[in-house]
Protein backbone atom coordinates (compact mmCIF):
# COMPACT_ATOMS: atom_id res chain seq x y z
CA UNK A 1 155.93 198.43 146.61
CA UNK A 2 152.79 199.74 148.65
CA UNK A 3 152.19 203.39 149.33
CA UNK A 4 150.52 204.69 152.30
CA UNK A 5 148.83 207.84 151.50
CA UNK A 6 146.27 211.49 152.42
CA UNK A 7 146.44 209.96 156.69
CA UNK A 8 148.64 210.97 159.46
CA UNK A 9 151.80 209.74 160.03
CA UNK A 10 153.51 209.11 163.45
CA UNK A 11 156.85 209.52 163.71
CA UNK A 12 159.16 209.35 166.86
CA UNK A 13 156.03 211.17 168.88
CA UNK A 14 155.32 213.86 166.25
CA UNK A 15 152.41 213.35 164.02
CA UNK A 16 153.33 214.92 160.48
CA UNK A 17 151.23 214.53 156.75
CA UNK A 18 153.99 212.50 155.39
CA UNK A 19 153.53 209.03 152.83
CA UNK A 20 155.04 205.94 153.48
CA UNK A 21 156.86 204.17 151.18
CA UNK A 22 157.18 200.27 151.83
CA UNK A 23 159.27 197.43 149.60
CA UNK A 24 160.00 194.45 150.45
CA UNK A 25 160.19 194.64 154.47
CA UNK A 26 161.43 197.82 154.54
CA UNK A 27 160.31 201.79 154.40
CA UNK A 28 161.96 203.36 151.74
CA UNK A 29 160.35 206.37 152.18
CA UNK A 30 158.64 209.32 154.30
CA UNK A 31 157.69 212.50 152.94
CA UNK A 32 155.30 214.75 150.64
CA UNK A 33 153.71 213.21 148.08
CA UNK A 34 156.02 213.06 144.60
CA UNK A 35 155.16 213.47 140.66
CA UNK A 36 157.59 210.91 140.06
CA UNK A 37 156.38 208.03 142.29
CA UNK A 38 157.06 204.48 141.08
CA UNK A 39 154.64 202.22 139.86
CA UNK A 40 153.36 200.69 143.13
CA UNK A 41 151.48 197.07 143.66
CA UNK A 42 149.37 198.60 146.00
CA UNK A 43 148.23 202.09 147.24
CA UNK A 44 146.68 202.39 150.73
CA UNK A 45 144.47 205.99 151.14
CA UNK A 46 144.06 206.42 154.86
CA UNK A 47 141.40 209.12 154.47
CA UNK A 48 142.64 210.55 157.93
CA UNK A 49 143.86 207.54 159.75
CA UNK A 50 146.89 207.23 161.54
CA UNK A 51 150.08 205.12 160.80
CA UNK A 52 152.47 204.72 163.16
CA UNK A 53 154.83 201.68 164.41
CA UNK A 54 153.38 198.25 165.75
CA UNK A 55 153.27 197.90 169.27
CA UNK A 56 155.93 195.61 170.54
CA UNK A 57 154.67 193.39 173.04
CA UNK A 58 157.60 193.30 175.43
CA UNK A 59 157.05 190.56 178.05
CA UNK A 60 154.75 187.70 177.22
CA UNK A 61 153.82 183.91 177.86
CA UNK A 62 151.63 183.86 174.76
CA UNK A 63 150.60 179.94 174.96
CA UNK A 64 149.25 180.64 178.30
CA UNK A 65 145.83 181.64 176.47
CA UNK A 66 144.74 177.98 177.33
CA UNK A 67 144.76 179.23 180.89
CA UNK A 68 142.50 182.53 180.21
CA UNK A 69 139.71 183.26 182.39
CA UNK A 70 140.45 179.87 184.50
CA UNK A 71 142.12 181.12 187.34
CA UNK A 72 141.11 184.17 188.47
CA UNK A 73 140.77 186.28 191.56
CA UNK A 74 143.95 184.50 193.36
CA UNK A 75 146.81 185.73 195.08
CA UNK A 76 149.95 185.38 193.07
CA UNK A 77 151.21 182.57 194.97
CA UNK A 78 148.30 180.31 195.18
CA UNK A 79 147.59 181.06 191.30
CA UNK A 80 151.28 180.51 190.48
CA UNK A 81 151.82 177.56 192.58
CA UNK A 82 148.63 175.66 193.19
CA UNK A 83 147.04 176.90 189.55
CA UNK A 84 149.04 177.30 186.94
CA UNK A 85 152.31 175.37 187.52
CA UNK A 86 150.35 172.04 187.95
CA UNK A 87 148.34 172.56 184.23
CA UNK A 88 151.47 174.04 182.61
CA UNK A 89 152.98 170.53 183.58
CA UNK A 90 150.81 168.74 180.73
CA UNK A 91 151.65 171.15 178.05
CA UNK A 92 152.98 169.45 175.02
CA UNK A 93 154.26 170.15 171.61
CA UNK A 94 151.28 170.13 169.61
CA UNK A 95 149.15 171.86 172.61
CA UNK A 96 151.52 174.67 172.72
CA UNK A 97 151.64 174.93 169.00
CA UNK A 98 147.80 175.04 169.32
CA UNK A 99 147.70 178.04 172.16
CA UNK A 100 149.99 179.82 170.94
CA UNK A 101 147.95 180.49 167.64
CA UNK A 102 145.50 182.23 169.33
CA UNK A 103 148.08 184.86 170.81
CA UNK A 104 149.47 185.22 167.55
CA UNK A 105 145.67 186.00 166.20
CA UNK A 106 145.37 188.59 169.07
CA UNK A 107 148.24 189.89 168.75
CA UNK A 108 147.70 191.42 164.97
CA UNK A 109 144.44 192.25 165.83
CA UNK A 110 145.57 194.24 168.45
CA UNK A 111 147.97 196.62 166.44
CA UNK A 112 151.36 193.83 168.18
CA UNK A 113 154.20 193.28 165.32
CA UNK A 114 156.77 191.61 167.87
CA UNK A 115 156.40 189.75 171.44
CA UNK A 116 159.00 189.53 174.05
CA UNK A 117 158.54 185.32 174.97
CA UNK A 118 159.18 183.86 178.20
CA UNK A 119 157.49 179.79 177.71
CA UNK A 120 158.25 176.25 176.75
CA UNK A 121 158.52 174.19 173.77
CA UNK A 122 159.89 177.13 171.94
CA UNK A 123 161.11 175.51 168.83
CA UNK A 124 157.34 175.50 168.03
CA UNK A 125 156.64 178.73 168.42
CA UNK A 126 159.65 179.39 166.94
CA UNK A 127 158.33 177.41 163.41
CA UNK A 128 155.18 178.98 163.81
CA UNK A 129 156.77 182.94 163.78
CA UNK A 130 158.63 182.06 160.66
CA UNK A 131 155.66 180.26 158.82
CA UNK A 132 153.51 183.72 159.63
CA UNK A 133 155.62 185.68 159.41
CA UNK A 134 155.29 187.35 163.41
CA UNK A 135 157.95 188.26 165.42
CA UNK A 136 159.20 186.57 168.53
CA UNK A 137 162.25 187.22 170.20
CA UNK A 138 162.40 184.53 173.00
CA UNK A 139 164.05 184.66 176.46
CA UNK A 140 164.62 181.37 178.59
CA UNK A 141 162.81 180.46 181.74
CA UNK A 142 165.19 178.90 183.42
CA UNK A 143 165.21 177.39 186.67
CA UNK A 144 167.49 175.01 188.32
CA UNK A 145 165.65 172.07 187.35
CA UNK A 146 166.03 173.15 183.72
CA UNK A 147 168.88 171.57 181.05
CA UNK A 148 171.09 174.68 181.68
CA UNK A 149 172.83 173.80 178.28
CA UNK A 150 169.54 174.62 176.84
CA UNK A 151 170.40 178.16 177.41
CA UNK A 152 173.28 178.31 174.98
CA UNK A 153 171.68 176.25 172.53
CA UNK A 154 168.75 178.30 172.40
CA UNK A 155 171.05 181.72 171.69
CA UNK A 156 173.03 180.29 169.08
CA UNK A 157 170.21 178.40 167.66
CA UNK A 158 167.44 180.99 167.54
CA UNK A 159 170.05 184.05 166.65
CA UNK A 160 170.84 182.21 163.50
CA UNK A 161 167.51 181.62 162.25
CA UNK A 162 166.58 184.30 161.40
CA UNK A 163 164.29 187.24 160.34
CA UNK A 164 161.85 186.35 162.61
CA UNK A 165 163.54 184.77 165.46
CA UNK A 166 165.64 186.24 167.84
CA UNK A 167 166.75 185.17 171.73
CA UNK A 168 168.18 186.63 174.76
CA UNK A 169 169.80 184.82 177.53
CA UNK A 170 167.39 184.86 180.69
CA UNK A 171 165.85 183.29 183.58
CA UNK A 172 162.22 183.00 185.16
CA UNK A 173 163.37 184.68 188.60
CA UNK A 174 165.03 184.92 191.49
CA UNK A 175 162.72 183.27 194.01
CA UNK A 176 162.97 179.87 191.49
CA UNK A 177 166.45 179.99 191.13
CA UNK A 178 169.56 179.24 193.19
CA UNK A 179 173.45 181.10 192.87
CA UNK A 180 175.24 178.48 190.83
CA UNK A 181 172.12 178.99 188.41
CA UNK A 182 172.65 182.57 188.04
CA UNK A 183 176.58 182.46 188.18
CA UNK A 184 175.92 180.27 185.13
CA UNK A 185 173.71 182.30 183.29
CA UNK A 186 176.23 184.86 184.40
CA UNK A 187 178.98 183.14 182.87
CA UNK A 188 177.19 182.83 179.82
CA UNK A 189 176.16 186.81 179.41
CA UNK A 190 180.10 187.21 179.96
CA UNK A 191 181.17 184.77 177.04
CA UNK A 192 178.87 186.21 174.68
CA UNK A 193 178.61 190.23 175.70
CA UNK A 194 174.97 189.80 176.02
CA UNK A 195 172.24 191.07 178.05
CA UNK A 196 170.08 189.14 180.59
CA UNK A 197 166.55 189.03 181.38
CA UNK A 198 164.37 187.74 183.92
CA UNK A 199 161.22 188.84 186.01
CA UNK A 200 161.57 190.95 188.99
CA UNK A 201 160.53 192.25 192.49
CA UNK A 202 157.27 191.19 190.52
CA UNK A 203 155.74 191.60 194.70
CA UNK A 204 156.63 192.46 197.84
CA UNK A 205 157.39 188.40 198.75
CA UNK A 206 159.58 188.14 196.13
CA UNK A 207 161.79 191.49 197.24
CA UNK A 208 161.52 190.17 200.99
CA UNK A 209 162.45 186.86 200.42
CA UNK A 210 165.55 187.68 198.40
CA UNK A 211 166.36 189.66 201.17
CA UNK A 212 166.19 186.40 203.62
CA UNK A 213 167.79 184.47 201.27
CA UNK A 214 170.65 186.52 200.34
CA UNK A 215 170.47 190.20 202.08
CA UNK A 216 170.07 192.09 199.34
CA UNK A 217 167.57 192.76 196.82
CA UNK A 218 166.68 191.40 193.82
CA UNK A 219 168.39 193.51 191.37
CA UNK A 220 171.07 194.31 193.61
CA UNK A 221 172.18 190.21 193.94
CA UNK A 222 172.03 190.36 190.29
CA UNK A 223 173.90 193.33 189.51
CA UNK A 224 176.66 192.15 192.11
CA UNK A 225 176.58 188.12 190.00
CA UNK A 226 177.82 190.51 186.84
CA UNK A 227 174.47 189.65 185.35
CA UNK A 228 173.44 192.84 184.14
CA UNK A 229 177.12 193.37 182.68
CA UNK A 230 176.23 193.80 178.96
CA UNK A 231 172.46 194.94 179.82
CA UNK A 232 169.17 193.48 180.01
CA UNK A 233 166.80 194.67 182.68
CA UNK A 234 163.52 193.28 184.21
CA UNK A 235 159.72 192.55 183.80
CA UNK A 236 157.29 193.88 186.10
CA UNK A 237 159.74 196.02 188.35
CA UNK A 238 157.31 197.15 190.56
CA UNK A 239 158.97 197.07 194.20
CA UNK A 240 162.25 199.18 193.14
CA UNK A 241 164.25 200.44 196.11
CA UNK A 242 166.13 203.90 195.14
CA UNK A 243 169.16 201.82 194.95
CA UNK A 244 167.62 199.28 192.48
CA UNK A 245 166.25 202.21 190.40
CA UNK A 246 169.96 203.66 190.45
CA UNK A 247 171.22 200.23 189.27
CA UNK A 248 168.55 200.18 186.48
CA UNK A 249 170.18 203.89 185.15
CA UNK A 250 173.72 203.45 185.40
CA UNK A 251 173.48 200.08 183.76
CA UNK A 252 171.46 201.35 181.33
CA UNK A 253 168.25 198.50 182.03
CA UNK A 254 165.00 198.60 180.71
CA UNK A 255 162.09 198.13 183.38
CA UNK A 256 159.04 196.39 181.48
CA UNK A 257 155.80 197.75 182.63
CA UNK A 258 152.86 195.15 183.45
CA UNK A 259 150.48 197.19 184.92
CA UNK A 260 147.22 195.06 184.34
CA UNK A 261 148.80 191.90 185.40
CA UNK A 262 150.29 193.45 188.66
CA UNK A 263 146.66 195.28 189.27
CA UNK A 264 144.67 191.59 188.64
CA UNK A 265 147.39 189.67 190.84
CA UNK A 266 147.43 192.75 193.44
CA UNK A 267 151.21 192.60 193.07
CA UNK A 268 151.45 196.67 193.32
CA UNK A 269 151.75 199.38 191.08
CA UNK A 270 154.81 200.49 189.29
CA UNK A 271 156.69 203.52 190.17
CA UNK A 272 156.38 205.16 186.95
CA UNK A 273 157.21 208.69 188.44
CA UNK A 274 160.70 207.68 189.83
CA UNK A 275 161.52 205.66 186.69
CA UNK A 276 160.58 209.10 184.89
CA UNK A 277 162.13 211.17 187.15
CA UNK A 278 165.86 208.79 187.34
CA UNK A 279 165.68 208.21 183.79
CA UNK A 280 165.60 204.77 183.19
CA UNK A 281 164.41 202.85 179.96
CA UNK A 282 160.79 201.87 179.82
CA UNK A 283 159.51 199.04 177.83
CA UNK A 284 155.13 197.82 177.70
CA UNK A 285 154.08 194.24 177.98
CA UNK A 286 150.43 192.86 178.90
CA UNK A 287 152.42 189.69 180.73
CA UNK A 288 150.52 186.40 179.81
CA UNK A 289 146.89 186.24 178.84
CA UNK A 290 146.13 183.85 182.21
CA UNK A 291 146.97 186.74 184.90
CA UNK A 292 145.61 190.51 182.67
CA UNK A 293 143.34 188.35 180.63
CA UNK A 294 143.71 190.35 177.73
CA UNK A 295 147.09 190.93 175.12
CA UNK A 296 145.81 194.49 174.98
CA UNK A 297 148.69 197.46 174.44
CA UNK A 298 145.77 199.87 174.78
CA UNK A 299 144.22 198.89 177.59
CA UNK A 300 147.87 198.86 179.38
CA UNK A 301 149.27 202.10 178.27
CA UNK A 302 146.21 203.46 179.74
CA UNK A 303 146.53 201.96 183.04
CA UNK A 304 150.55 202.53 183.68
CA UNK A 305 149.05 205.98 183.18
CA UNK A 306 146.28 206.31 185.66
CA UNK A 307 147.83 203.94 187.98
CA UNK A 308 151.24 206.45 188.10
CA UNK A 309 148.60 209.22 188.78
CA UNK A 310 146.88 207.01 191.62
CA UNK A 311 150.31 206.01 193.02
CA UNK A 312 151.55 209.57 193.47
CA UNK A 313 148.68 210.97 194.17
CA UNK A 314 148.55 213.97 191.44
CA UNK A 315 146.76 213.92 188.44
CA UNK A 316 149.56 215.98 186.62
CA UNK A 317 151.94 212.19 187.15
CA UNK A 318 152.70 210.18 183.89
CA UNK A 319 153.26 210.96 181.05
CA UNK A 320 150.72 209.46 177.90
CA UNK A 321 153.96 209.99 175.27
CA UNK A 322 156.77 208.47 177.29
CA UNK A 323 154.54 205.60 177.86
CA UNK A 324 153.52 205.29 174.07
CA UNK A 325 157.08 205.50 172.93
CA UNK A 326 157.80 202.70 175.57
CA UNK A 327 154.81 200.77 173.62
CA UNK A 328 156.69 201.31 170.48
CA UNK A 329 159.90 201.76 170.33
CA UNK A 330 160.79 201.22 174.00
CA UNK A 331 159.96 197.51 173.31
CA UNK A 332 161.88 197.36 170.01
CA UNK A 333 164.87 198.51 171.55
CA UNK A 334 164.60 196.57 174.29
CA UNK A 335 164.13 193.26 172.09
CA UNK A 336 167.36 194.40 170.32
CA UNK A 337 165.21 194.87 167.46
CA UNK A 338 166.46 198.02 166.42
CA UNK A 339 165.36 198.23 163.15
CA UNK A 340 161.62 198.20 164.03
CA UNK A 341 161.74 201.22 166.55
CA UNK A 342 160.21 203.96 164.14
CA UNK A 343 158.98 204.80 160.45
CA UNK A 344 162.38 205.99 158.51
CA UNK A 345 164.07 204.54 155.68
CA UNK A 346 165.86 201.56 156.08
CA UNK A 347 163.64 200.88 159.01
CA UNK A 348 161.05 197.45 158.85
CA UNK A 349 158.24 197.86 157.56
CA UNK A 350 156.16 196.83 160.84
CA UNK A 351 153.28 199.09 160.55
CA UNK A 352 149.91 199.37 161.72
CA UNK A 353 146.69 201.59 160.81
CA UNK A 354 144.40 203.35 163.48
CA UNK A 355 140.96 204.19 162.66
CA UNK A 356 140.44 207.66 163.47
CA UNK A 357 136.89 207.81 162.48
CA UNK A 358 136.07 205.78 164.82
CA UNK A 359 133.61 207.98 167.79
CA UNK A 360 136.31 207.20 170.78
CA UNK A 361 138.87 208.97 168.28
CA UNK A 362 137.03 211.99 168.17
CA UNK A 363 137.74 214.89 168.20
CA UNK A 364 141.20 214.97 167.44
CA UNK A 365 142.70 217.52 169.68
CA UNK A 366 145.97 215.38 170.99
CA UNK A 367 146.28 211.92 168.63
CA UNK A 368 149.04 210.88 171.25
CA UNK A 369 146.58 211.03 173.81
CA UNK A 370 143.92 209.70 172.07
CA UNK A 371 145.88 206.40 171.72
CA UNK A 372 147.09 206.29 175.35
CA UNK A 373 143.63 206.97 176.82
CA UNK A 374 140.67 206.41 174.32
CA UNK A 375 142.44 204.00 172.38
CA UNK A 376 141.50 200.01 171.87
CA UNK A 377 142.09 197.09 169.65
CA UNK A 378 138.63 197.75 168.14
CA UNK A 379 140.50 201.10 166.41
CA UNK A 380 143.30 198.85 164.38
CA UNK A 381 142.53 198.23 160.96
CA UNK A 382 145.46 196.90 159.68
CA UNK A 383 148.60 195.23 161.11
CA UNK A 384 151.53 194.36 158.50
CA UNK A 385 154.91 192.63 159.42
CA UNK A 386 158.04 193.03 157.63
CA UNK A 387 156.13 194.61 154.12
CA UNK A 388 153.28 192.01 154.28
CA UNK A 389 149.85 192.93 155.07
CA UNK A 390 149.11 189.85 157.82
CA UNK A 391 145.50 191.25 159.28
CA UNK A 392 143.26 194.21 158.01
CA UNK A 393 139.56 194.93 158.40
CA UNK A 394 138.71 192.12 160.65
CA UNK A 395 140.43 189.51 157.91
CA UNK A 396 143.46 187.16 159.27
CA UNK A 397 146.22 186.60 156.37
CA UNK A 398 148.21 183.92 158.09
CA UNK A 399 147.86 180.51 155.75
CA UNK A 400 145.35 178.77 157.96
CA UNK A 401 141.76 178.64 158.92
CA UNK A 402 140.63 180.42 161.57
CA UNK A 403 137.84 178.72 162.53
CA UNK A 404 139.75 175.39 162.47
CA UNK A 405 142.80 177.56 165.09
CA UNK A 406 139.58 177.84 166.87
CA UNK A 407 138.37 174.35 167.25
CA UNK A 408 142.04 172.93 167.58
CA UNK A 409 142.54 175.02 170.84
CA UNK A 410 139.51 174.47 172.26
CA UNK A 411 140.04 170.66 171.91
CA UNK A 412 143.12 170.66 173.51
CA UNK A 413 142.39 173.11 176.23
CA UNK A 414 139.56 170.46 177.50
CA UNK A 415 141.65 167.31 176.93
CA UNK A 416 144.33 169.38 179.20
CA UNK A 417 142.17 170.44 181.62
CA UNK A 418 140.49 166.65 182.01
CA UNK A 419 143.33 165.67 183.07
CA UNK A 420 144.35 167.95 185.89
């Protein structure tokens, strides 16, 4: 058992004096401190700091670090097109296996206990979540020159693996797929009552296009294929008609923000305010770490704020709570992983400490806001997954050498790029 002691505690969006309880994976306990505590393998004193849910990471390409910084300063088409699909074409096994390490390594440092996956070669990353322990919960990228099967294999194989491996069923987007792909994904949400996932109206293009192609928009050709049936909902979401936004609330569809990415790319900026205002679900995701550069919660809580502000033209727009519940347990929920969406018992234990003595933490006169607007990685001192402690103080606790991650991805990234 490890205690978590004399901090802060956030819980839902309130920030009480309560101790934390883990064993095993799980929180067994929130409350005042008792005379009768158990014998514990570790205690943690905060002195002050804050603990509070990992961030879940709810739309990612996390291999695509080999493609960080390379290129930038494109419109989306030309980067997606002329960029990005012809390197991604000599990905391998044992590169992606390579990449994807370093995303993992961001991610703890960054305060991320769970990412939202949208790549290839997943059975890799898949391997590598269970040997460290992170959580993944994949979605396919399907496009019609995919092995549709691959879609139902992946659900029933990932589902069953198990406890760090989920799936959902999903596509990579309109604008690469045709009708009988979609009718069959379609098909597939239908036989097994599941939700469906894919990006969109990521730009204006896109929304335009679908409109050429098939007179309607985006999310209103999918709601009308039965696609969003049994749920799901969309990355990026930033060119929402009202009807689209409608669709999103009666369905009951999560809209995953991306608000660096879209910035970088020039895609837009989400509407934040009418999402807010209609009520629909919110989830956070940084998108891959070749179009923000960065796998930075932090950085994108703060802009979906200041962006929603910018967009509407009134400082008093967005909301720094919503959005950090979105961070939290927005993307949990979304993920379908339930069971990491707050601290409670029963709940994971997928927990992370903030430094609060650090200066950008002080004073404390709002810790919510604090974290939505002064907040960065630089403030996380601990990250732990399912009970186990997996990165504190600077210190990876993974079962490999970082330095060696280091030299591995940097080989491969040059071989890759040689070749291009």
């Amino acid at each position: 058992m490890i205690r978590f002691y004399n901090g802060r505690t956030l819980e839902g969006l309130g920030v009480t004096e309560n101790e934390v309880w883990t064993d095993a994976d799980r929180i067994v306990y929130v409350g005042p401190a008792k005379a009768d505590a158990p014998v514990f393998e570790r205690e943690i004193d905060l002195r002050g700091d804050l603990l509070m849910p990992g961030f879940k990471n709810a739309h990612t390409h996390s291999a695509m670090t080999f493609l960080r910084s390379m290129a930038d300063d494109l419109p989306l088409q030309d980067w997606l097109f002329q960029q990005i699909f012809p390197r991604e074409a000599k990905l391998n096994p044992e590169r992606l296996a390579s990449f994807a390490r370093i995303a993992l390594l961001e991610y703890l440092a960054n305060g991320v206990t769970a990412c939202f996956d949208m790549y290839f070669f997943t059975d890799e990353l898949a391997a590598l979540a269970q040997a460290w322990g992170f959580r993944v919960v994949f979605c396919n990228s399907l496009t019609p020159g995919n092995n549709w099967d691959d879609l139902r294999r992946d659900h029933e194989k990932y589902n069953a693996m198990g406890p760090f491996v989920q799936h959902r069923l999903g596509f990579h987007a309109e604008y690469t797929a045709n009708l009988d792909m979609m009718k069959y994904v379609s098909e597939a949400a239908h036989d097994y009552r599941a939700p469906v996932w894919c990006h969109n109206s990521e730009t204006k293009a896109e929304v335009e296009g679908c409109i050429e192609r098939h007179g309607v928009t985006p999310t209103r050709l999918f709601d009308d294929l039965g696609l969003f049936d049994y749920g799901g909902g969309g990355y990026h979401c930033v060119w929402m008609t009202d009807e689209d936004i409608a669709i999103f609330k009666k369905r009951g569809l999560y809209a995953v923000l991306n608000a660096c990415s879209n910035a970088k790319l020039a895609s837009g900026i989400p509407p934040v305010g009418r999402f807010l205002r209609a009520g629909v679900k919110l989830a956070v995701g940084t998108d891959g770490p070749a179009s923000n550069n960065a796998l930075d919660m932090f950085r994108e809580m703060y802009l979906i704020n200041v962006l929603a502000k910018l967009g509407e033209k009134d400082a008093a727009a967005g909301d720094p709570g919503v959005i950090l519940e979105a961070a939290v347990a927005g993307g949990a929920r979304a993920m379908g992983l339930s069971d990491c969406d707050g601290i409670a018992p029963g709940k994971q234990a997928d927990l992370i400490v903030i430094d609060m003595a650090r200066p950008n933490m002080q004073p404390v006169h709002n810790v919510v806001k604090n974290l939505v607007y002064s907040g960065n990685p630089g403030n996380v001192k601990l990250t732990m997954i399912a009970g186990r402690v997996r990165y504190e103080n600077g210190a990876f606790f993974v079962g490999e050498d970082i330095e060696t991650i280091y030299r591995d991805a940097e080989r491969h990234t040059r071989a890759l790029m040689a070749e291009v």
